[in-house]
Protein backbone atom coordinates (compact mmCIF):
# COMPACT_ATOMS: atom_id res chain seq x y z
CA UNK A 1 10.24 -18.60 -11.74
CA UNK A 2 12.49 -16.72 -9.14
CA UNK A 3 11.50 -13.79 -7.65
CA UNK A 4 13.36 -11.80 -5.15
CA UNK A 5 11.62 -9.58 -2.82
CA UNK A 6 13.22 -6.48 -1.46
CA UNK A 7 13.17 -2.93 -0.73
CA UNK A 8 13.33 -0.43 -3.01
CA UNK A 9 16.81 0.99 -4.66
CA UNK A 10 17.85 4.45 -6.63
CA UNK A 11 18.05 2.19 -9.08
CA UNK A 12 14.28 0.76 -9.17
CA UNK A 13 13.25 3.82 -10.07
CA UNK A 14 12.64 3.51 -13.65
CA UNK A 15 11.57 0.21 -13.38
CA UNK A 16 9.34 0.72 -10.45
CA UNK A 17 8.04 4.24 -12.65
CA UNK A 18 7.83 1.56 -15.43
CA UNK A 19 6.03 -1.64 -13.66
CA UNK A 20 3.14 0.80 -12.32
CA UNK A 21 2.46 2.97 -15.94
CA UNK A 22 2.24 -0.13 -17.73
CA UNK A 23 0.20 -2.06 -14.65
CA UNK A 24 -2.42 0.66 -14.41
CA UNK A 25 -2.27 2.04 -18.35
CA UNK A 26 -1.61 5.53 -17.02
CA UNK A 27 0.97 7.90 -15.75
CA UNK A 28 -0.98 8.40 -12.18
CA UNK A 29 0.40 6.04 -9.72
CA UNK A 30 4.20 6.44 -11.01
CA UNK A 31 4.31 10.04 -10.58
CA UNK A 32 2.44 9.84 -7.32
CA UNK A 33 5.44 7.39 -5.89
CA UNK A 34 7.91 9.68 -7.19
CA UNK A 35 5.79 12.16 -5.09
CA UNK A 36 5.52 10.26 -2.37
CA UNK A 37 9.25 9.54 -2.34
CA UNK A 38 9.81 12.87 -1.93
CA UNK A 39 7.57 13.31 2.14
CA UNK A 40 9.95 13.24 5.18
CA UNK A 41 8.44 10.01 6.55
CA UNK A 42 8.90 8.27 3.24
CA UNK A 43 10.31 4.99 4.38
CA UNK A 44 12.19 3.08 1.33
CA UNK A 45 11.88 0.28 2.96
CA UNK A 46 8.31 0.15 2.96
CA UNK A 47 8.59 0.30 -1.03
CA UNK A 48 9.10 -2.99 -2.26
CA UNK A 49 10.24 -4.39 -5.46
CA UNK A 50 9.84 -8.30 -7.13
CA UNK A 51 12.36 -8.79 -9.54
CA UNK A 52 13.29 -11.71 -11.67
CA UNK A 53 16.52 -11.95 -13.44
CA UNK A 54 17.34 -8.42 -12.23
CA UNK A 55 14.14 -7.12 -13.84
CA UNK A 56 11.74 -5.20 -11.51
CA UNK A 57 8.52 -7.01 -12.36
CA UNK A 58 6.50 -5.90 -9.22
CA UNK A 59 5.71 -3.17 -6.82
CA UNK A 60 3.90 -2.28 -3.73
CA UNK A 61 4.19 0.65 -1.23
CA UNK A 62 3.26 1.52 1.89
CA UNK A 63 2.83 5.07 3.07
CA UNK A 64 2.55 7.15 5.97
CA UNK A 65 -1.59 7.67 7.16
CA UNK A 66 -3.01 8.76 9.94
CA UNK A 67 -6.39 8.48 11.43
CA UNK A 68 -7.69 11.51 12.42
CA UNK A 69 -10.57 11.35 15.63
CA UNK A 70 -11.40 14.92 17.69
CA UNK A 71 -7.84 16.02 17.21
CA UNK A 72 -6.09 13.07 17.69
CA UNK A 73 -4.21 11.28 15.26
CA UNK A 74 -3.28 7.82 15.20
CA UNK A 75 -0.37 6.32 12.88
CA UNK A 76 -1.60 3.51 10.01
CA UNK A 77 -0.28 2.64 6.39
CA UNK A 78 -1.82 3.26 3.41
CA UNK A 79 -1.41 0.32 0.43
CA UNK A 80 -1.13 1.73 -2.62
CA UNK A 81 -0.28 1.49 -5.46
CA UNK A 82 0.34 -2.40 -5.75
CA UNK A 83 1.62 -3.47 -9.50
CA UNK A 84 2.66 -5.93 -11.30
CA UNK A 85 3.77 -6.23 -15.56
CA UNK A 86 0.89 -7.81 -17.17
CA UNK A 87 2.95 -10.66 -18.47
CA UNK A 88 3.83 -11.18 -14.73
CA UNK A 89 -0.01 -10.79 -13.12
CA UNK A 90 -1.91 -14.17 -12.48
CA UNK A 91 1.23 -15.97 -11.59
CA UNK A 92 1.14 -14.93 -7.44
CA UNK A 93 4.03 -11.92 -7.75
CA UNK A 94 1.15 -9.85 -5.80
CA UNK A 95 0.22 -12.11 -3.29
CA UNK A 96 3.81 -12.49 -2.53
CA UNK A 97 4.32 -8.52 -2.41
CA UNK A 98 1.23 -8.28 0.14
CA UNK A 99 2.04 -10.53 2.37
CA UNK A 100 5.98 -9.47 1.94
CA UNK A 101 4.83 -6.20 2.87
CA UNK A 102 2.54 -6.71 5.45
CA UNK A 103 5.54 -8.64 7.15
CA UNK A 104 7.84 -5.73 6.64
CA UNK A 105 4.99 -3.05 8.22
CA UNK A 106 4.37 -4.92 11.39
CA UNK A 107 8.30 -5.38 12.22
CA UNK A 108 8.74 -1.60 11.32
CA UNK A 109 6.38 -1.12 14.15
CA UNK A 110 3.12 -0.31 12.16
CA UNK A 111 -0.23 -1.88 14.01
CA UNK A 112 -2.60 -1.03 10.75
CA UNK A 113 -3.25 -1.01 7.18
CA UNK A 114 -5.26 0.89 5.18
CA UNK A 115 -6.31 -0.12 1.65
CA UNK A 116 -8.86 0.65 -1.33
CA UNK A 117 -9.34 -2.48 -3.59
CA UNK A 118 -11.02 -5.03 -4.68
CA UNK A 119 -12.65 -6.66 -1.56
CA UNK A 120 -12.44 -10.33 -2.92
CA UNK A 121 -8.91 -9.96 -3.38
CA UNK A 122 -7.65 -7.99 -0.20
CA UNK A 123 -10.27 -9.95 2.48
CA UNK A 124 -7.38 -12.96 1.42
CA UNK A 125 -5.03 -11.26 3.57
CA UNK A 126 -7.08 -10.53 6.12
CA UNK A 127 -8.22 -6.97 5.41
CA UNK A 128 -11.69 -6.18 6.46
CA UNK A 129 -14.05 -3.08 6.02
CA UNK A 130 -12.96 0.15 7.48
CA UNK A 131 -16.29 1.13 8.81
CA UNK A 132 -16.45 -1.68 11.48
CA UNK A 133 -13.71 0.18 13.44
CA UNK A 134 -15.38 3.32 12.35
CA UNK A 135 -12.51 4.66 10.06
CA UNK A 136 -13.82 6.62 7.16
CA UNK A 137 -12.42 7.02 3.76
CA UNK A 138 -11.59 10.78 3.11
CA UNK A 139 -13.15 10.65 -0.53
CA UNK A 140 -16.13 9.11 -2.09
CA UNK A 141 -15.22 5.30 -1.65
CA UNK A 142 -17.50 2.12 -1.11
CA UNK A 143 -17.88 0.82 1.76
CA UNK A 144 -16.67 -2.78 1.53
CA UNK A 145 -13.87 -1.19 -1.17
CA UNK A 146 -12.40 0.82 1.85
CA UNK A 147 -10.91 -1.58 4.20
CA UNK A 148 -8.08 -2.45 7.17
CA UNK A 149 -6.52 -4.96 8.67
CA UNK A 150 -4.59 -4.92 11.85
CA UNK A 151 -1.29 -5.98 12.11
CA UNK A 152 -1.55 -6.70 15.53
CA UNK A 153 -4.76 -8.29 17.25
CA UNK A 154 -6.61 -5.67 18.61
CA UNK A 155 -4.53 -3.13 17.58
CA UNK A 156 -7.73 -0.95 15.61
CA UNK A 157 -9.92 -0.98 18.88
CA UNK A 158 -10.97 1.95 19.99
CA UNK A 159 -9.86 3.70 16.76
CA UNK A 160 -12.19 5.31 14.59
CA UNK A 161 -11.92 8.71 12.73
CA UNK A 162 -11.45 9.85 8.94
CA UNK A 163 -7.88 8.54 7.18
CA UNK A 164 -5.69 11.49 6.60
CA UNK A 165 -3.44 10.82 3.00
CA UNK A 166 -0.24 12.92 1.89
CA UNK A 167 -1.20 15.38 -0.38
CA UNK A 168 0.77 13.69 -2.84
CA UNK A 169 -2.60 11.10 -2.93
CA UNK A 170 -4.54 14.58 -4.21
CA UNK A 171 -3.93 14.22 -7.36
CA UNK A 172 -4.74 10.79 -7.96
């Protein structure tokens, strides 16, 4: 199988809408990346498509975060959502949009990544828990669910504080 990687287009939408309602059997995520799409410091280039024969099969976008210590705010990603059709899943198009991504992140500048999943799966790429830099989930989360990674070694020390989402992430 072929699969091209690449930032987002006008005309992903639908598919990218379609990829993540189907992924996650809900309407949630979709509507929260056309939300998302929406923020000044959306980056389309930080929302990434797999396709296959010109079908969107894949998606995974980064967003905007900050870290939030005593008033000061330091910039991070947030991963999420990360989807792939179910016909699709189990065959590495995910692995390939995470580390894809993560590529893209750190040569758009970004030091950090911020992600809720499954820790079995996202301690592949390197991700580890939040907590052990001190960075705090802003909602109910467990511990080893809420994790980071740094895109840069050393780029998380002396960072700690609560994550800061878009609003968009509200509703969720």
């Amino acid at each position: 199988m072929n699969i091209n990687l690449r930032p987002e287009q006008a005309e992903d939408y639908q598919g990218i809408t379609r990829v993540n309602d189907v992924a996650f059997k809900r309407k949630a995520e979709g509507k929260l990346i056309e939300e998302l799409r929406k923020a000044d410091e959306f980056n389309s280039n930080l929302s990434i498509v797999a396709e296959t024969e010109a079908e969107v099969i894949g998606h995974i976008l980064f967003t905007p975060v900050s870290i939030k210590n005593k008033g000061h705010h330091n910039k991070s990603l947030a991963l999420a959502p990360v989807a792939v059709l179910p016909e699709f899943q189990k065959r590495s198009v995910g692995k390939l949009l995470v580390i894809f991504g993560l590529q893209i992140a750190k040569e758009s500048g970004y030091e950090s990544v911020i992600v809720l999943g499954y820790p079995s799966y996202y301690s592949k790429f390197g991700f580890k828990r939040a907590s052990r830099w001190g960075i705090k989930s802003p909602f109910p989360a467990p511990d080893e669910a809420f994790m980071a990674i740094e895109l840069f070694p050393g780029s998380l020390d002396g960072i700690s504080g609560q994550v800061i989402f878009p609003p968009a992430f509200d509703n969720v």
